[in-house]
Protein backbone atom coordinates (compact mmCIF):
# COMPACT_ATOMS: atom_id res chain seq x y z
CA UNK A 1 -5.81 -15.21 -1.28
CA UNK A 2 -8.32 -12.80 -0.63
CA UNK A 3 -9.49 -12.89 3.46
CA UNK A 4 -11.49 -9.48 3.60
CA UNK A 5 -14.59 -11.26 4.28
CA UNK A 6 -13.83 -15.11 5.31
CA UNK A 7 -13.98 -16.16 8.92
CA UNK A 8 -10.77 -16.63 10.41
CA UNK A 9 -11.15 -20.44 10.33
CA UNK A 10 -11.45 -20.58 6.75
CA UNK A 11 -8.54 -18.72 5.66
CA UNK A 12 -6.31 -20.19 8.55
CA UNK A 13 -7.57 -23.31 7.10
CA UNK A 14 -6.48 -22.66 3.61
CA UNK A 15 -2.89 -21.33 4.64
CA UNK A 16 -2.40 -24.21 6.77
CA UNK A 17 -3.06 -26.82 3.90
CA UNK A 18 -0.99 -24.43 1.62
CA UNK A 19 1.58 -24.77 4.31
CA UNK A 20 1.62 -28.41 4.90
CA UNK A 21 1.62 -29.24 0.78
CA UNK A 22 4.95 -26.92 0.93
CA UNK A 23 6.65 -28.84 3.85
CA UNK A 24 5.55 -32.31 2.88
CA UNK A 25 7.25 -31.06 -0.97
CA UNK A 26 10.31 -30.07 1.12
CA UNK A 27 10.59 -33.09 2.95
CA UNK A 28 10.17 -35.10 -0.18
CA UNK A 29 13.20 -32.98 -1.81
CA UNK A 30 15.32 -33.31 1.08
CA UNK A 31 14.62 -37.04 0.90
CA UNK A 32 16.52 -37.53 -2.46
CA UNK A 33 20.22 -36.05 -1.22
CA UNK A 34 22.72 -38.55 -1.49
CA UNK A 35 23.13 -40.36 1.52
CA UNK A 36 26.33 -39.33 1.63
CA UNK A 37 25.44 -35.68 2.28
CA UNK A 38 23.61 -36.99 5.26
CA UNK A 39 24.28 -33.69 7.16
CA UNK A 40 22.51 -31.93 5.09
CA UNK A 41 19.15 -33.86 5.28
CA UNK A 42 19.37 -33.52 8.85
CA UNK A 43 20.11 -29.88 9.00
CA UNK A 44 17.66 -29.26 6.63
CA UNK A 45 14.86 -31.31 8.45
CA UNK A 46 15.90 -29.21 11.11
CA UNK A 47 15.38 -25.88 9.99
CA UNK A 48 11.99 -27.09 8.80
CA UNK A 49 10.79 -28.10 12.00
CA UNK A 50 11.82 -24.89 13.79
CA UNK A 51 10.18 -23.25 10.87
CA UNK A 52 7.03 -25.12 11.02
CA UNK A 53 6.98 -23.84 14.85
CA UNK A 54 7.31 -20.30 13.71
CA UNK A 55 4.06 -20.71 11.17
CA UNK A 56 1.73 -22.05 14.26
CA UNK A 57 2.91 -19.53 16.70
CA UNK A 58 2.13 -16.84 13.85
CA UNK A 59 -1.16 -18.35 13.23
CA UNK A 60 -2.26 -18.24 16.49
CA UNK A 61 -0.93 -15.07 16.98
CA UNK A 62 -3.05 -13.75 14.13
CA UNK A 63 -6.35 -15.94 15.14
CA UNK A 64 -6.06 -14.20 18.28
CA UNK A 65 -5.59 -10.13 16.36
CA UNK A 66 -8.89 -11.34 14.35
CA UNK A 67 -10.89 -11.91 17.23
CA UNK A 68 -9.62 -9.11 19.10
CA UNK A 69 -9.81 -6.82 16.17
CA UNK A 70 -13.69 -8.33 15.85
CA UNK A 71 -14.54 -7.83 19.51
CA UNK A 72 -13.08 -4.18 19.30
CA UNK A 73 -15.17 -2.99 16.29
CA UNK A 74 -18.45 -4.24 18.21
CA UNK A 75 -17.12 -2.13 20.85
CA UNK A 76 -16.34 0.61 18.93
CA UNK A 77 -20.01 0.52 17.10
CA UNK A 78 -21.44 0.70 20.28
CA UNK A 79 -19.02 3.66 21.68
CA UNK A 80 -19.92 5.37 18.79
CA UNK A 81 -23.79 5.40 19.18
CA UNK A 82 -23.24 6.50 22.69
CA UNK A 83 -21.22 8.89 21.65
CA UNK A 84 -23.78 10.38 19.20
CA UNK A 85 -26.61 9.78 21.95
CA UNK A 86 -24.42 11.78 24.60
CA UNK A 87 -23.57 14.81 22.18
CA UNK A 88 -27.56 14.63 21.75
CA UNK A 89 -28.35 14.53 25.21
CA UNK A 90 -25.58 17.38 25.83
CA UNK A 91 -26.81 20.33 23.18
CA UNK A 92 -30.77 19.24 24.10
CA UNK A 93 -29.75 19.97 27.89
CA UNK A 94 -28.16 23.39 26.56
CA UNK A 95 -31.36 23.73 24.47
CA UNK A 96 -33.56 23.03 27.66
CA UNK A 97 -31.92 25.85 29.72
CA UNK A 98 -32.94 28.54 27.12
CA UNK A 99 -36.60 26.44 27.98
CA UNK A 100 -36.24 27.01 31.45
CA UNK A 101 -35.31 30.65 31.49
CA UNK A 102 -38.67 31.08 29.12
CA UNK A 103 -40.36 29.07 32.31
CA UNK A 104 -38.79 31.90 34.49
CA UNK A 105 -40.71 34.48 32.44
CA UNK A 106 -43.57 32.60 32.68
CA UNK A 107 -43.32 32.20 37.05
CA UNK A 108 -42.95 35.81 36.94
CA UNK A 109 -45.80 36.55 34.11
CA UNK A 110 -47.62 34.76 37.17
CA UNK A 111 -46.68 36.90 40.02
CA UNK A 112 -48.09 39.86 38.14
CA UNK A 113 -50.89 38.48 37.32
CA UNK A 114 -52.82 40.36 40.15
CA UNK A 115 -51.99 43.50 38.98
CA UNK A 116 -52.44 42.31 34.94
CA UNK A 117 -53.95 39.51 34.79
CA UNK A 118 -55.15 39.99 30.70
CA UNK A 119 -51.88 40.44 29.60
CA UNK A 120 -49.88 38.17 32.08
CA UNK A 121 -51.92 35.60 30.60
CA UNK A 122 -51.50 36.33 27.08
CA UNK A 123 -47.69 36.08 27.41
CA UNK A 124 -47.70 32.96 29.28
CA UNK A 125 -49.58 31.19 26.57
CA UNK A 126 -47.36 32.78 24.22
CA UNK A 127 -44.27 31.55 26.08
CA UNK A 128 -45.67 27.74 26.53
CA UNK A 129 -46.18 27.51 23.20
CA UNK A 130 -43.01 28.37 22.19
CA UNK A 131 -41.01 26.22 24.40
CA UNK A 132 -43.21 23.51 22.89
CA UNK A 133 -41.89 24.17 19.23
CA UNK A 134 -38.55 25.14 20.37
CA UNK A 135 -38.48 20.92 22.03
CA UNK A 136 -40.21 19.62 19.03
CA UNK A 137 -37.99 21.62 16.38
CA UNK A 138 -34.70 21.53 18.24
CA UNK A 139 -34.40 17.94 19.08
CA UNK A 140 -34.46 16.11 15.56
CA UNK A 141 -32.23 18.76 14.09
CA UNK A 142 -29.49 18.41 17.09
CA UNK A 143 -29.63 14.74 16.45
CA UNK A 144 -29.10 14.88 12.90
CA UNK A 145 -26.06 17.29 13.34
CA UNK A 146 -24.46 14.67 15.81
CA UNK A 147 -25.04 11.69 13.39
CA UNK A 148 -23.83 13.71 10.47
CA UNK A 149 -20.71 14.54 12.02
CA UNK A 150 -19.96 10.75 13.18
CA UNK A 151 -20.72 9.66 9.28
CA UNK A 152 -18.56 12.23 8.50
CA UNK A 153 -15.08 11.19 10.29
CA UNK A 154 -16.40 7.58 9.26
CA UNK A 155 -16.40 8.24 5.34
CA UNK A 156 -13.00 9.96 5.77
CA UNK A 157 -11.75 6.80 7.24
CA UNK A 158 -13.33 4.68 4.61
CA UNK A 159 -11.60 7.34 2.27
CA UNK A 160 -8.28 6.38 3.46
CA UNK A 161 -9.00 2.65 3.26
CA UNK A 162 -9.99 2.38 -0.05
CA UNK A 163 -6.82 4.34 -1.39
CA UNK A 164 -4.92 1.87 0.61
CA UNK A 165 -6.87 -1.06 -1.06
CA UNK A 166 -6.61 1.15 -4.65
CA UNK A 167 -3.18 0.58 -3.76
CA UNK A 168 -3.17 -3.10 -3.44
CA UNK A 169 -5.73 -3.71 -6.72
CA UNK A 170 -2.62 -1.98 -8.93
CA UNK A 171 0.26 -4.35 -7.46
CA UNK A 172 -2.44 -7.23 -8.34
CA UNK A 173 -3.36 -6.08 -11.50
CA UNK A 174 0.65 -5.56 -12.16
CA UNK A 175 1.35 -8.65 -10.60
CA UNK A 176 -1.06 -10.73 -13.36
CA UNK A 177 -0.38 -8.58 -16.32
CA UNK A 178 3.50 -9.46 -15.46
CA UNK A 179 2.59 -13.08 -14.84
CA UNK A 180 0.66 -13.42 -18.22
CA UNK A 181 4.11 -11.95 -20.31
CA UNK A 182 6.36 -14.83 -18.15
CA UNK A 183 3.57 -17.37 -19.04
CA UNK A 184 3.79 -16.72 -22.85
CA UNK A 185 7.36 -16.88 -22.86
CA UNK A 186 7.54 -19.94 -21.21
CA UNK A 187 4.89 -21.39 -23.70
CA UNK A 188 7.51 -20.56 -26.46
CA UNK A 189 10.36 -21.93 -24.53
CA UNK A 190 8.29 -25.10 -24.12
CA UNK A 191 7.48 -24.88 -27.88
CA UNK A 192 10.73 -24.60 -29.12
CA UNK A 193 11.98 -27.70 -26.80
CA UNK A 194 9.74 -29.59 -28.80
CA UNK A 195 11.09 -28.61 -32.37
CA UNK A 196 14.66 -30.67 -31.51
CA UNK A 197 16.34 -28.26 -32.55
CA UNK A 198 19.82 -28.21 -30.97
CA UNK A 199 23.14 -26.22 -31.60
CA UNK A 200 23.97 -22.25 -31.73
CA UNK A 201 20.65 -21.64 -32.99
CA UNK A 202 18.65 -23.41 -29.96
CA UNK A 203 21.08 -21.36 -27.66
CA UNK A 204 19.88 -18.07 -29.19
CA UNK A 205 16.45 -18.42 -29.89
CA UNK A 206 16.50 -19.36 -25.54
CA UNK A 207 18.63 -16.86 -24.29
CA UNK A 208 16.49 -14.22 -26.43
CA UNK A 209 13.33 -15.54 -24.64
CA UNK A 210 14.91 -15.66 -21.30
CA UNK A 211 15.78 -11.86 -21.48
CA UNK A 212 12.90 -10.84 -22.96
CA UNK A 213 11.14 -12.50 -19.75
CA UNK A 214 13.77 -10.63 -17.26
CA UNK A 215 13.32 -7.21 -19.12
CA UNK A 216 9.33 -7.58 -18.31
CA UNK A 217 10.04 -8.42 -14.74
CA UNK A 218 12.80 -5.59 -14.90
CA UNK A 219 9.54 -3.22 -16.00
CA UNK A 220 7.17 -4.48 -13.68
CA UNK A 221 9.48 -3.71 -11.00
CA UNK A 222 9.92 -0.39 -12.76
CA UNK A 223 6.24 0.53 -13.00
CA UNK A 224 5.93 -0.90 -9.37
CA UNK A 225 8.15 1.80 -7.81
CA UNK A 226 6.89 5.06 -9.14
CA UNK A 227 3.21 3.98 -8.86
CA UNK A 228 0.32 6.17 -9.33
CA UNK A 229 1.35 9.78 -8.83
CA UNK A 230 3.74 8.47 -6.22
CA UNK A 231 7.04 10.48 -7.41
CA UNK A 232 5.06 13.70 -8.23
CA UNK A 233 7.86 16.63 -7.17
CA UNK A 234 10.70 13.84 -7.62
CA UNK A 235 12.90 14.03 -10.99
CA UNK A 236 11.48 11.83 -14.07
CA UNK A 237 13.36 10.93 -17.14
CA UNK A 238 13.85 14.08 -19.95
CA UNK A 239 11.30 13.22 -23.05
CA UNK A 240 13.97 13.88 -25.19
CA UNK A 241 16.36 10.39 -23.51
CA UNK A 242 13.28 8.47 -23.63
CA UNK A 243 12.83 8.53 -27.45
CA UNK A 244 15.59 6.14 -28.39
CA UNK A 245 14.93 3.82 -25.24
CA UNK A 246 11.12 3.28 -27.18
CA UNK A 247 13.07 1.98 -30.01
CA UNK A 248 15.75 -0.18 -28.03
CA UNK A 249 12.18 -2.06 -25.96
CA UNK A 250 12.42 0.69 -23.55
CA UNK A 251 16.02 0.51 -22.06
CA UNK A 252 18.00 3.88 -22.26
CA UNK A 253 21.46 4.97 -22.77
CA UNK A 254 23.94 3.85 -19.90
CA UNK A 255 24.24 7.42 -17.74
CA UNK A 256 27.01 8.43 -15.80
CA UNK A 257 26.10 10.67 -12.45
CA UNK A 258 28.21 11.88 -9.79
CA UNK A 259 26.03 12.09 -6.05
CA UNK A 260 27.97 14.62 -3.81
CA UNK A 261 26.86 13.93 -0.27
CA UNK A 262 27.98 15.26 3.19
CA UNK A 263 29.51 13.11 5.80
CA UNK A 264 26.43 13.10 8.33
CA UNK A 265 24.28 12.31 5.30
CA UNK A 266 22.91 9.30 3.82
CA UNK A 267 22.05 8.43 -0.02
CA UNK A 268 18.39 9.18 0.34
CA UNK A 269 17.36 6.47 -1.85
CA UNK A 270 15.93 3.14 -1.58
CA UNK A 271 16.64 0.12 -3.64
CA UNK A 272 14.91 -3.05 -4.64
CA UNK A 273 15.61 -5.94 -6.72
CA UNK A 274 19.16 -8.35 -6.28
CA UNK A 275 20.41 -11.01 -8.28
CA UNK A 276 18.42 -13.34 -6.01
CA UNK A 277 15.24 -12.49 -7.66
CA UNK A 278 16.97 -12.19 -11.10
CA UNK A 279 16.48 -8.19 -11.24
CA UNK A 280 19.18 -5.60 -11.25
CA UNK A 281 19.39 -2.83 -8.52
CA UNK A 282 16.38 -0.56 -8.77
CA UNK A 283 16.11 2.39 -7.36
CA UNK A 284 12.84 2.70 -5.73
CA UNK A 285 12.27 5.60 -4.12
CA UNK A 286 13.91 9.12 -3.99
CA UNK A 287 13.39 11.18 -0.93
CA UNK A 288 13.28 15.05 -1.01
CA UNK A 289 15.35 17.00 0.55
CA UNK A 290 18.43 14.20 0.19
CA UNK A 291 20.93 14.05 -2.36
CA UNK A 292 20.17 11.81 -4.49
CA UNK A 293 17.42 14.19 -4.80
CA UNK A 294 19.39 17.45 -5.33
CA UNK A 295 21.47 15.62 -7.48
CA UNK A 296 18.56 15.74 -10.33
CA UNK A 297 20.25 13.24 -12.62
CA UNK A 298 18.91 10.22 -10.78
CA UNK A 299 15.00 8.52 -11.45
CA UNK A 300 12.71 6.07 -9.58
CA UNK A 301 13.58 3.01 -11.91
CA UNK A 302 17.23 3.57 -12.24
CA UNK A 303 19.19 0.40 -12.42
CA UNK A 304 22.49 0.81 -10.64
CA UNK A 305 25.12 -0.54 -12.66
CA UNK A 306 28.05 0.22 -10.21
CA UNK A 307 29.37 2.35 -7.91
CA UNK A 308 32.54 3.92 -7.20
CA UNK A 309 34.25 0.83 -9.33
CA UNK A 310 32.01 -1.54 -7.48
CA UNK A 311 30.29 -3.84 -10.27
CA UNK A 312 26.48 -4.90 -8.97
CA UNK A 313 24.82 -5.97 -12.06
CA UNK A 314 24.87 -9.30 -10.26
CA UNK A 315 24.81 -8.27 -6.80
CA UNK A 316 22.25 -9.54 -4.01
CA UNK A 317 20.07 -7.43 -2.34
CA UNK A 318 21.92 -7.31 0.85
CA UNK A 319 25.40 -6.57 -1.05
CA UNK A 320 24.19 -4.20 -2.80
CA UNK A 321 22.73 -2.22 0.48
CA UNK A 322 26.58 -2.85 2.35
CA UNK A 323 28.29 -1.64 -0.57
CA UNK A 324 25.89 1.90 -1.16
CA UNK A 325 26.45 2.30 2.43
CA UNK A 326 29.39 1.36 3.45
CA UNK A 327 30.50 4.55 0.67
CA UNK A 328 32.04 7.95 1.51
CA UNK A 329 32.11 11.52 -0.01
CA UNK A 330 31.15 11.58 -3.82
CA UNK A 331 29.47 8.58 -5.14
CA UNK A 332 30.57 8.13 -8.68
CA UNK A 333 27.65 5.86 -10.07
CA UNK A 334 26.53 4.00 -13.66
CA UNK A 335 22.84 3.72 -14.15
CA UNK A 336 20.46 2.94 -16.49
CA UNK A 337 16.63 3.64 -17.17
CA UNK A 338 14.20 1.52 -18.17
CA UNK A 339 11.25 2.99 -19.34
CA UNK A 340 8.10 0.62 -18.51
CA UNK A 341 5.72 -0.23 -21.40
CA UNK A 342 2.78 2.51 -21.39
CA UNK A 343 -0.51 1.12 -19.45
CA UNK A 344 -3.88 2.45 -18.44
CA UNK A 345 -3.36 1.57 -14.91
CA UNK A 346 -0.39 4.38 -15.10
CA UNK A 347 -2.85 7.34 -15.91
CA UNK A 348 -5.64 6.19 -13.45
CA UNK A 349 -7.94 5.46 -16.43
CA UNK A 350 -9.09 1.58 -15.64
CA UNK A 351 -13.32 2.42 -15.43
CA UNK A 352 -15.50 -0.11 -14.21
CA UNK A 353 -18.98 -1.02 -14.59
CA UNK A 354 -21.49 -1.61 -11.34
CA UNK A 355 -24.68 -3.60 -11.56
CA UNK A 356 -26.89 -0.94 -12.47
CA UNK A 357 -24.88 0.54 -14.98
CA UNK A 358 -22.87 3.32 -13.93
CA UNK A 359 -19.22 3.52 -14.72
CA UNK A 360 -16.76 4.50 -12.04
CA UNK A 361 -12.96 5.28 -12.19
CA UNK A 362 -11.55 2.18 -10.42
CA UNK A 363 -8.42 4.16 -9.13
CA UNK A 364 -9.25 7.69 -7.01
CA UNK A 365 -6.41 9.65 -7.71
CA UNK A 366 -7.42 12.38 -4.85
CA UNK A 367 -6.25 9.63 -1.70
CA UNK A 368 -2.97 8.84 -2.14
CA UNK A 369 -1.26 6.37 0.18
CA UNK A 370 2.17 5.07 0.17
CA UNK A 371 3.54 2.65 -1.67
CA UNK A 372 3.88 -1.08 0.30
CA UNK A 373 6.34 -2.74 -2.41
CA UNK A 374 9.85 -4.11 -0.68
CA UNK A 375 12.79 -2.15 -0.93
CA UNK A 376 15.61 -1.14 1.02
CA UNK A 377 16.75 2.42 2.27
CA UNK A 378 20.38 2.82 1.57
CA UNK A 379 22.39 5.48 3.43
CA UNK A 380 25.35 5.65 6.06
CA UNK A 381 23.52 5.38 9.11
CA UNK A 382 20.03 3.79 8.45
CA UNK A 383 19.67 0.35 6.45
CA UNK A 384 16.45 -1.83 6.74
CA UNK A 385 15.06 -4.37 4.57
């Protein structure tokens, strides 16, 4: 839902009905336990209540940001044309002094008049009329300056806000290509339903379009985490292992790394994915300096396969982040890579079209801002989700 430029009743509106279709589905569900599991329903019914307290508080919390936020960019429109009126006001002041000190000339042009009076008044003309075209030239230029360097620290802003909303486009534009793929493989799951056909061959045909649907979400993920330029300095996989993951639908060889890390020092990775969203354990981000980084055998879109014996091909997210953690001296660690299916979104090359014809590059690849996909920092001391 898109609430750049709704009011804050219309979008509050829409999340609210979004909210109450949800709970009244819910409520339904929870409606059609046994009655012998009783407990349930009620604990259940319970939960939803305290959560349904939790969405109003947060709406009202974030009616009251958008008026606030509203009120404060009035104010800060106004601050800033006071602003550029005082820094006007400020240099013409400067500006008049050098007027006045010409006016000083001119008093004493005056007191020597009686002994000169030609050329006393021949250089108090001169000096009038300059201090005339010194106000008329000085003032529009000093204003100009002022509102040029407001515009200025106002398009760098902007700058920065469009990368960030570059930033968002690509996870939507991910987002529906990845949705489009899990559509058409449901389409031929529905198909083959309707073709009766039952036995070994049913069972293959299904499980080969259920993992071809996983391995799509597996390279969304992928292409998620190292972004646009994001991991520029960070390893990335050799050319030479990628070859034979083209041919194998992008997955590569299973790799064997050993991490060596100090005591006082965590993983310097971050991780995304869990068997609660039917991903493996991604690696999502590799930060400099740490050792996963000076290792230089591990990539952004690693799958961890285990760790120090630990199996977590089907480990939750959480699990996953106790187990990397809770880990000490050398990390000996399976992985695998994944190489995501080449796109023109990866390369900055999507161009777009405006009204009067000119084509743009949709994605400005000199702004970059960090990446806002989920993921988890695993290390000994520091763990957040």
């Amino acid at each position: 839902m898109t609430m750049g430029n709704e009011s804050p009743v219309a979008w509050s509106d829409a999340l609210e009905k979004d909210f109450d279709k949800a709970f009244v589905a819910l409520d339904l569900l929870l409606g059609e336990i046994d009655s012998d599991q009783v407990e349930i329903t009620y604990e259940g019914r319970q939960k939803m209540t305290s959560l349904s307290g939790s969405f109003a508080q947060l709406m009202h919390k974030a009616q009251s940001m958008h008026h606030a936020l509203s009120r404060y960019e009035k104010e800060v429109a106004i601050l800033r044309r006071d602003l550029t009126d005082a820094r006007a006001d400020r240099d013409a002041m400067e500006k008049e002094m050098q007027q006045l000190m010409l006016q000083v000339h001119s008093l004493q042009c005056q007191l020597h008049a009686k002994t000169a009076p030609h050329e006393s008044d021949m250089i108090k003309k001169k000096l009038d009329t300059q201090i005339g075209q010194l106000h008329d030239v000085l003032m529009p230029s000093l204003r100009t300056e002022c509102e040029l360097d407001v515009l200025r620290k106002e398009c760098e802003r902007q700058r920065h806000l469009i990368g960030a909303l570059e930033t968002e486009v690509f996870g939507a534009r991910l987002a529906a290509k990845y949705l489009d793929k899990e559509l058409a493989g449901r389409i031929q799951q529905i198909q083959l339903l309707g073709r009766n056909m039952r036995g070994v061959e049913h069972d293959r045909l299904w499980n080969q379009l259920e993992a071809e649907i996983h391995l799509h979400r597996h390279k969304t993920v992928i292409r998620a985490c190292r972004g646009r330029g994001q991991t520029k300095g960070l390893p990335t996989p050799p050319t030479n292992d990628c070859q034979p993951a083209k041919r194998r639908r992008g997955v590569g060889e299973t790799r064997k790394v050993v991490l060596a890390k100090q005591p006082h020092e965590g993983l310097g990775i971050s991780i995304t994915g869990g068997s609660e969203h039917a991903l493996p354990i991604v690696i999502s981000e590799i930060q400099p300096g740490q050792p996963a980084h000076r290792c230089g055998q591990i990539y952004v879109g690693d799958a961890i396969l285990s760790v120090n014996g630990y199996d977590l091909r089907n480990a939750k997210h959480q699990q996953a982040v106790d187990i990397l953690s809770s880990q000490h001296g050398d990390l000996h660690m399976e992985v695998v890579y994944v190489a995501p299916d080449e796109d023109s979104d990866d390369d900055g090359t999507v161009l777009i079209e405006d009204a009067d014809g000119r084509i743009y590059n949709m994605y400005n690849n000199s702004v970059e801002e960090p990446s806002s996909s989920r993921s988890s920092t695993a290390g000994s001391h520091q763990n957040s989700e």
